[in-house]
Protein backbone atom coordinates (compact mmCIF):
# COMPACT_ATOMS: atom_id res chain seq x y z
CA UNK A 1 0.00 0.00 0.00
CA UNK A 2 2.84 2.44 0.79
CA UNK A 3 4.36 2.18 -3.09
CA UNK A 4 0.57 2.81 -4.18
CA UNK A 5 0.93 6.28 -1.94
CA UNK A 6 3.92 7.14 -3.06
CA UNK A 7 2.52 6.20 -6.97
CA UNK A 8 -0.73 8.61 -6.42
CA UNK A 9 1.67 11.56 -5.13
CA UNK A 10 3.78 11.04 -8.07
CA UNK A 11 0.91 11.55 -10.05
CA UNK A 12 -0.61 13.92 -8.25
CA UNK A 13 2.29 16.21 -8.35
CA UNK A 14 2.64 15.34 -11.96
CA UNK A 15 -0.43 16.94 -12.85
CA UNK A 16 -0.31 20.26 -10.34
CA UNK A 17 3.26 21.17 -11.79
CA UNK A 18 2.20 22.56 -15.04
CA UNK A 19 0.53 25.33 -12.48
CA UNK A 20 3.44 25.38 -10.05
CA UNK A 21 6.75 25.31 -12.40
CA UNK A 22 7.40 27.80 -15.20
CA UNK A 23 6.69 26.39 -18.31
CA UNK A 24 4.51 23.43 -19.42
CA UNK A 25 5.44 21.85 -23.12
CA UNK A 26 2.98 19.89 -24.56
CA UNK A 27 3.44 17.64 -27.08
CA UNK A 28 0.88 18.37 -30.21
CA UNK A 29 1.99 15.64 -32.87
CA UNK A 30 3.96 13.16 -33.89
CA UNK A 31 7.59 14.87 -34.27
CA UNK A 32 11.34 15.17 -33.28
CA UNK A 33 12.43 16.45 -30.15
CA UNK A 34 14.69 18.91 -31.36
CA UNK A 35 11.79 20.38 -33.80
CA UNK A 36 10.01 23.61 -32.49
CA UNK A 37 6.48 22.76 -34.58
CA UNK A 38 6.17 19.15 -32.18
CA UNK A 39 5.34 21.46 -29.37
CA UNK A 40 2.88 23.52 -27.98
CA UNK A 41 4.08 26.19 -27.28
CA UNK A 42 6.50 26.18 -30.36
CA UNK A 43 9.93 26.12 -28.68
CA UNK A 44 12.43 22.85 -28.31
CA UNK A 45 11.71 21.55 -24.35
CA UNK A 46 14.73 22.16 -22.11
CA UNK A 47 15.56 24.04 -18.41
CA UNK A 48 12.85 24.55 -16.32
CA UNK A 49 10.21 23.21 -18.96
CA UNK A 50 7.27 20.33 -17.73
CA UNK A 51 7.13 17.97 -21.00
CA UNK A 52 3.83 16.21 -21.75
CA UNK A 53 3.42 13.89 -24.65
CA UNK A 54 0.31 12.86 -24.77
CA UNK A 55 -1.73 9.96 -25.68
CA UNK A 56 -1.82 8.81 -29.77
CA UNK A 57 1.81 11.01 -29.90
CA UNK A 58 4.79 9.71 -30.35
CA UNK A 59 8.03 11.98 -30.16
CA UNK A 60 11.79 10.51 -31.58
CA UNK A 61 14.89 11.81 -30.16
CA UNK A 62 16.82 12.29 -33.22
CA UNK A 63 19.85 13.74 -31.32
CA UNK A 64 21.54 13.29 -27.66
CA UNK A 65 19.49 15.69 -25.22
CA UNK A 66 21.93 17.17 -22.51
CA UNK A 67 19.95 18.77 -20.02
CA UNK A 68 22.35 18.23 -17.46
CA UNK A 69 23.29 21.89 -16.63
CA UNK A 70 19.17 22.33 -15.40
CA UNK A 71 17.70 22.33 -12.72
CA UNK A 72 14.88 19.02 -12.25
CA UNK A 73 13.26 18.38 -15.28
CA UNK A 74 9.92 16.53 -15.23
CA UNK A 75 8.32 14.20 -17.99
CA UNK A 76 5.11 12.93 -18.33
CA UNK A 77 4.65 10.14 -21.11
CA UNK A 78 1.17 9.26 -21.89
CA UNK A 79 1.75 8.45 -25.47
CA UNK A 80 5.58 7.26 -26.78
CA UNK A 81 8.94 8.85 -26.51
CA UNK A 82 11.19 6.58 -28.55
CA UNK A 83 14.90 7.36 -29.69
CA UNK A 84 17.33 6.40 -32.81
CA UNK A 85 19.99 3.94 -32.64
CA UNK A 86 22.85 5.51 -30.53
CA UNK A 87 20.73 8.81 -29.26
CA UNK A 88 20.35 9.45 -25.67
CA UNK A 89 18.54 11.81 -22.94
CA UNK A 90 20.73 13.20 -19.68
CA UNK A 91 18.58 14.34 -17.36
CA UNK A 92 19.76 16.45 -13.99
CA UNK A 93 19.67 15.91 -10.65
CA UNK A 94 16.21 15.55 -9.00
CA UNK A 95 14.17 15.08 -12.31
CA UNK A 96 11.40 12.34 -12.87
CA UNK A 97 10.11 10.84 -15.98
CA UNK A 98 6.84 9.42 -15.75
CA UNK A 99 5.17 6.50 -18.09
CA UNK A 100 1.62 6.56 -17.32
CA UNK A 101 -0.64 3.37 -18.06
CA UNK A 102 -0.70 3.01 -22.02
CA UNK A 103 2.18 5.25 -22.80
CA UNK A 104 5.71 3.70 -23.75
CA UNK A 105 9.63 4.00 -24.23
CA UNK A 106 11.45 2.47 -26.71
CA UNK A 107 14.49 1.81 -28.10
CA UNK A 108 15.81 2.48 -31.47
CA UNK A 109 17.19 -1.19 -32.11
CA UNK A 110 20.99 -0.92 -31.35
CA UNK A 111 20.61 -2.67 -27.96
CA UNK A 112 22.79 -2.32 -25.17
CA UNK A 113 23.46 0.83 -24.24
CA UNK A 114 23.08 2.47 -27.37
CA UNK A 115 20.35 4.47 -25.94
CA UNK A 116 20.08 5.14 -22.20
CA UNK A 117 17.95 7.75 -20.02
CA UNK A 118 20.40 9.24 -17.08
CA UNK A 119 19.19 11.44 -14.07
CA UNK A 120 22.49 12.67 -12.78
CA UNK A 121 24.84 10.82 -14.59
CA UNK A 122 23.21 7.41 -13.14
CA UNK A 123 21.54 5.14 -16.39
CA UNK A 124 17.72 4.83 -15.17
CA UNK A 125 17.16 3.22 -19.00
CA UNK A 126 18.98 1.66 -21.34
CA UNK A 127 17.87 -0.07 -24.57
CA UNK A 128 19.67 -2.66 -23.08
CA UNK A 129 16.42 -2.79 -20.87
CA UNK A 130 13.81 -3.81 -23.81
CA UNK A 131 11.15 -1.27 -24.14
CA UNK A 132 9.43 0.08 -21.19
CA UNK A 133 5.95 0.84 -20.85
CA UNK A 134 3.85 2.41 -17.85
CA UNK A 135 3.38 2.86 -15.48
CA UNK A 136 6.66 3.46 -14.94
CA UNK A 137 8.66 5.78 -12.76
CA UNK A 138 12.31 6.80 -13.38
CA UNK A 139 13.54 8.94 -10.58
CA UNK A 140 16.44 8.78 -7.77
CA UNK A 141 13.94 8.40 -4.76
CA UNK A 142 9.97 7.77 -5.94
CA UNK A 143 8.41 6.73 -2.61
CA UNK A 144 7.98 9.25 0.23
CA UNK A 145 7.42 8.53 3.62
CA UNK A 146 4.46 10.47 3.16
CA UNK A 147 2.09 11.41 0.92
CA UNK A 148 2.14 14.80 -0.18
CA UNK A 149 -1.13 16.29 -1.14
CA UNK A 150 0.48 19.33 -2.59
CA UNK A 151 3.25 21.79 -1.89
CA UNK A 152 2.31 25.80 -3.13
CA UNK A 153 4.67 28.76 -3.02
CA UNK A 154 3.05 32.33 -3.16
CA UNK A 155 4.19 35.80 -3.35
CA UNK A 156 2.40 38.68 -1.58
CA UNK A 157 3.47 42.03 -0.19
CA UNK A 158 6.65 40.94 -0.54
CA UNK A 159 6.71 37.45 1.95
CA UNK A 160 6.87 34.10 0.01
CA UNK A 161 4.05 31.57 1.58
CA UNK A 162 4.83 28.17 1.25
CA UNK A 163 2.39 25.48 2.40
CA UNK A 164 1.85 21.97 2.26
CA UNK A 165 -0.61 19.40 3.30
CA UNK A 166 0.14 15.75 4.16
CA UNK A 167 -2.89 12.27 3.59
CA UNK A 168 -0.04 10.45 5.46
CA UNK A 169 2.80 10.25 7.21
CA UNK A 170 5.20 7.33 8.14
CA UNK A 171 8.31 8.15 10.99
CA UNK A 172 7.89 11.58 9.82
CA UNK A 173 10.46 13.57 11.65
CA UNK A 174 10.36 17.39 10.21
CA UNK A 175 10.81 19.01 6.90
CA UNK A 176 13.45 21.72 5.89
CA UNK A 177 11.98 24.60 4.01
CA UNK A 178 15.07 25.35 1.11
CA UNK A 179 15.47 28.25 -1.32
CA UNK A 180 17.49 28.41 -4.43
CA UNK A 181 18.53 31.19 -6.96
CA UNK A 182 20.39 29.47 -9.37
CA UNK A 183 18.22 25.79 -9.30
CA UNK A 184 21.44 24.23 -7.93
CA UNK A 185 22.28 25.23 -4.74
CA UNK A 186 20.08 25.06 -1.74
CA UNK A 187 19.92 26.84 1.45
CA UNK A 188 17.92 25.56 4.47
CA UNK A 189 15.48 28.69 5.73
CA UNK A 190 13.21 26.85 8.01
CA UNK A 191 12.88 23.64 9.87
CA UNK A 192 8.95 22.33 10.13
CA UNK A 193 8.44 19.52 13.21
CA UNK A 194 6.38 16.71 11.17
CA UNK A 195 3.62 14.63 13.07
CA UNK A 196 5.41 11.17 13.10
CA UNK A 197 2.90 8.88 12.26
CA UNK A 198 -0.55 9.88 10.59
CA UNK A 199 -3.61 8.81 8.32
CA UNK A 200 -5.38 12.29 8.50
CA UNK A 201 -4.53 15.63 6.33
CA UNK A 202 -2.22 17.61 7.89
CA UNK A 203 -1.34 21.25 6.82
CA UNK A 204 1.91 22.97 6.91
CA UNK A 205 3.21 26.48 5.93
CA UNK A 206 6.28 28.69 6.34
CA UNK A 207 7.42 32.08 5.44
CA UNK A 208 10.30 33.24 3.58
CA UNK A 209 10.33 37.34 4.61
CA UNK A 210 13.48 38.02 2.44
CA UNK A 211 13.02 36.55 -1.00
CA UNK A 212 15.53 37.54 -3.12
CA UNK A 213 15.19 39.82 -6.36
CA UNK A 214 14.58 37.63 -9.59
CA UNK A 215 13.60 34.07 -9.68
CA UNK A 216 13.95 31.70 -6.44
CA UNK A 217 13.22 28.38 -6.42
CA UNK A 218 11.69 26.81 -3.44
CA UNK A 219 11.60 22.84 -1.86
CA UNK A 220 10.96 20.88 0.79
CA UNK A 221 13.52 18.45 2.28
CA UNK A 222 11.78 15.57 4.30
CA UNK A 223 13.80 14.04 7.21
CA UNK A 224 13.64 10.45 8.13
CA UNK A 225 13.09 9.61 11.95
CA UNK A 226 15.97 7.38 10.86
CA UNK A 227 18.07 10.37 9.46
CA UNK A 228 16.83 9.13 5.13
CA UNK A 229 15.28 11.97 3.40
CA UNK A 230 13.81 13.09 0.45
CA UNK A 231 12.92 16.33 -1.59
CA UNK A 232 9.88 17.45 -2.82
CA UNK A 233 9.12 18.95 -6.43
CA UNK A 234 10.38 22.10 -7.07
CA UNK A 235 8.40 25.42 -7.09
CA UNK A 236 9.40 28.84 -9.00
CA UNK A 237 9.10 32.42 -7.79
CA UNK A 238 9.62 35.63 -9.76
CA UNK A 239 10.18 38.56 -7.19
CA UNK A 240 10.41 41.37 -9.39
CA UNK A 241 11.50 42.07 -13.34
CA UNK A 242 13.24 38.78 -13.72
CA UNK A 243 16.02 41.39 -16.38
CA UNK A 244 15.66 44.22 -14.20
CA UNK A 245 18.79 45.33 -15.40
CA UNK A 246 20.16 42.21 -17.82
CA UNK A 247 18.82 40.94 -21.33
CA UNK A 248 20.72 37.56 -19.80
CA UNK A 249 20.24 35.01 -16.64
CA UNK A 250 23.23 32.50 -16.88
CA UNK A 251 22.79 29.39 -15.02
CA UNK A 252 26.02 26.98 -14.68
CA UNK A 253 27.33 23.75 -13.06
CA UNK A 254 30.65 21.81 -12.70
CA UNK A 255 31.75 18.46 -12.59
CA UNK A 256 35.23 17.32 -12.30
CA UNK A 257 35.17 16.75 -16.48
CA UNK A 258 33.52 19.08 -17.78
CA UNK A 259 31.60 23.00 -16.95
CA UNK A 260 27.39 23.57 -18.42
CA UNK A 261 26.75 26.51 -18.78
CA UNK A 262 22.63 27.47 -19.77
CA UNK A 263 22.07 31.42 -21.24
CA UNK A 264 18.98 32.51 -21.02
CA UNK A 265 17.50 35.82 -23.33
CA UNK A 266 15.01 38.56 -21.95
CA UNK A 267 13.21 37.63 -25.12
CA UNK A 268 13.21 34.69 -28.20
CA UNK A 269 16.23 35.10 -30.56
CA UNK A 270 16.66 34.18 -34.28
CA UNK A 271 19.79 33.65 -36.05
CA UNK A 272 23.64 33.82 -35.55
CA UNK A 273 24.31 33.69 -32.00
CA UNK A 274 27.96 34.41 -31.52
CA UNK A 275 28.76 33.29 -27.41
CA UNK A 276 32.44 34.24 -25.95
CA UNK A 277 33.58 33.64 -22.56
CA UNK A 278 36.30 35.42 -21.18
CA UNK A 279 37.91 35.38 -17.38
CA UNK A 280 39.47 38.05 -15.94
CA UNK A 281 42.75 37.73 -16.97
CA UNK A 282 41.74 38.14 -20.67
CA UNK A 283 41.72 34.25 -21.34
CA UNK A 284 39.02 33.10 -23.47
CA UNK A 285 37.34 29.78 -22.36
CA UNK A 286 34.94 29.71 -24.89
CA UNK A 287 34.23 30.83 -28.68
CA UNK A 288 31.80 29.70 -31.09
CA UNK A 289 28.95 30.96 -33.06
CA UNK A 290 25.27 29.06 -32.74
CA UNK A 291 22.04 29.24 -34.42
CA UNK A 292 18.87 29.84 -32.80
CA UNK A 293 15.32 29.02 -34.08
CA UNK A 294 13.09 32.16 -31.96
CA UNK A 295 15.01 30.36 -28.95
CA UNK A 296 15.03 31.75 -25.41
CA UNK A 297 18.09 30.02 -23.99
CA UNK A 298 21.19 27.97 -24.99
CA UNK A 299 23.14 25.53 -23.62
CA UNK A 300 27.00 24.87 -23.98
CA UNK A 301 29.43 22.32 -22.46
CA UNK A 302 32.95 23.57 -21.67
CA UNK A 303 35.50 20.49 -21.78
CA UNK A 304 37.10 21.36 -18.66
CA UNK A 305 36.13 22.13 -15.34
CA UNK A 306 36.20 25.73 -14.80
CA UNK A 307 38.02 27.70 -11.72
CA UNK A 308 35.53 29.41 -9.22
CA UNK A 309 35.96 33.16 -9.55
CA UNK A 310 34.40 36.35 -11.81
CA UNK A 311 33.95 35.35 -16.24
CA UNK A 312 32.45 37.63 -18.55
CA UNK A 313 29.52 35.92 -21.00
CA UNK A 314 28.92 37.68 -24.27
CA UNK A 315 26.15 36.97 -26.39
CA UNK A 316 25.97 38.52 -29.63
CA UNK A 317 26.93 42.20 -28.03
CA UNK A 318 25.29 41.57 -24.66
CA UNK A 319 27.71 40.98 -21.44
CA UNK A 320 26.60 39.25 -18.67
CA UNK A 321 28.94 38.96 -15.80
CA UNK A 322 29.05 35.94 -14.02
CA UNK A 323 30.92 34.30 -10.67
CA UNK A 324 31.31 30.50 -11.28
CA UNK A 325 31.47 28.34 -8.41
């Protein structure tokens, strides 16, 4: 009974984050990945995005998806997500992909690993695996020790409410309240005592009374009697002009191989988009020149890990400056 809880919370949660996170895609018909026109609205599915594909739709990743320099990504398969021989999907930290009863995914024949599905660099698919159909859940931790109702984050008069209600709880110890402004790291703003052991709802709230300026992202962390945890969904606030005084947001992450960085624009851009980093010193990390479709972000991968400190990001004639950690 406790995997059926933690299945209808996963659902549950599936089908409140299109309200909650910034940006449901919907699949409309049968189409690439990669292709604007399979999506409604028309833009290519990436940071920050829910993806839906519904029922009767079937969607082909024609090219490896790297979404790994995101924050949680969440996908809902009703229909089929199938990729060619040798393509793959790298999800980030935290995300789920969900294959609901009737919908699929499938391999594009190479076997082995010539396709795979990673959430953090860990292989949660591989063709390997034969074809996979729901329900299904792909995710680093699925089952709660409770079942979360929902989880809300509000802005008013300048206080962030966040509140939650609980059907049940299992050696529920407490909760930390944790805010984000970058989607990657978290700081703890308030612990919440939880009730233990329940089979009633259960409401929760906290306050954050300093939000920061721009976008915050919001969680809860649930605490184990036994010290285990697990994190809620994410939820997205914008305190104030979100380019108050930028036409960029950078986002970034590093690994000991490798630096993602993720530029987003104040509005969707067409064409030549020339990108240059530079550090301090004058040194120039990265160079190249991309082409965007009406897109409102792109994503590069640096070969090398990249040294904390100050890096100027120019896109087209725009500069963004940035502090890498």
């Amino acid at each position: 009974m406790k995997k059926a809880y933690a299945l209808f919370a996963v659902l549950f949660l599936f089908f409140s984050l299109s309200k909650s996170y910034a940006t449901t895609v919907t699949a409309t018909q049968n189409g690439n990945w990669n292709q604007t026109d399979t999506w409604s609205p028309a833009t290519v599915p990436g940071c920050f995005d829910t993806i839906v594909i519904p029922a009767g739709i079937t969607v082909t990743i024609t090219v490896t998806v790297n979404l790994t320099a995101c924050p949680p990504v969440y996908i809902l398969v009703e229909g089929t997500l199938t990729f060619q021989t040798g393509k793959k999907l790298d999800l980030p930290d935290g995300s789920v992909v969900y294959i609901a009863p009737g919908g699929s995914l499938t391999g594009g024949g190479g076997g082995g690993s010539s396709n795979w599905i990673t959430i953090a660099g860990s292989p949660y698919w591989t063709a390997g695996d034969g074809n996979l159909t729901g329900p299904a859940i792909l995710c680093q931790s699925c089952s709660l020790p409770i079942e979360l109702v929902n989880f809300t984050a509000d802005l008013n008069d300048g206080v962030v409410l966040l509140q939650w209600q609980t059907a049940s709880e299992e050696e529920n110890d407490y909760f930390w309240v944790q805010r984000s402004t970058d989607g990657f790291t978290w700081e703890n703003l308030a612990m919440v005592d939880g009730a233990g052991n329940s089979s009633v709802l259960i409401d929760y709230a906290a306050e954050d009374r300093n939000p920061q300026l721009g976008m915050s992202y919001y969680r809860l962390k649930q605490v184990d009697m036994n010290g285990s945890f697990s994190y809620s969904p994410t939820r997205v606030i914008s305190n104030g002009d979100f380019y108050s005084d930028q036409q960029l947001l950078v986002l970034s992450s590093s690994s000991e191989a490798q630096h993602n960085v993720v530029i987003y624009f104040a509005e969707p851009i067409k064409g030549d988009v020339e990108i240059l980093i530079v550090g301090v010193t004058g040194a120039v990390l990265y160079s190249e020149k991309l082409m965007a479709d009406s897109e409102m972000w792109v994503a590069i991968t640096l070969d090398r890990p990249v040294s904390a400190g100050i890096y100027a990001i120019r896109a087209n004639q725009t500069i963004e400056k940035v502090f890498f950690q």
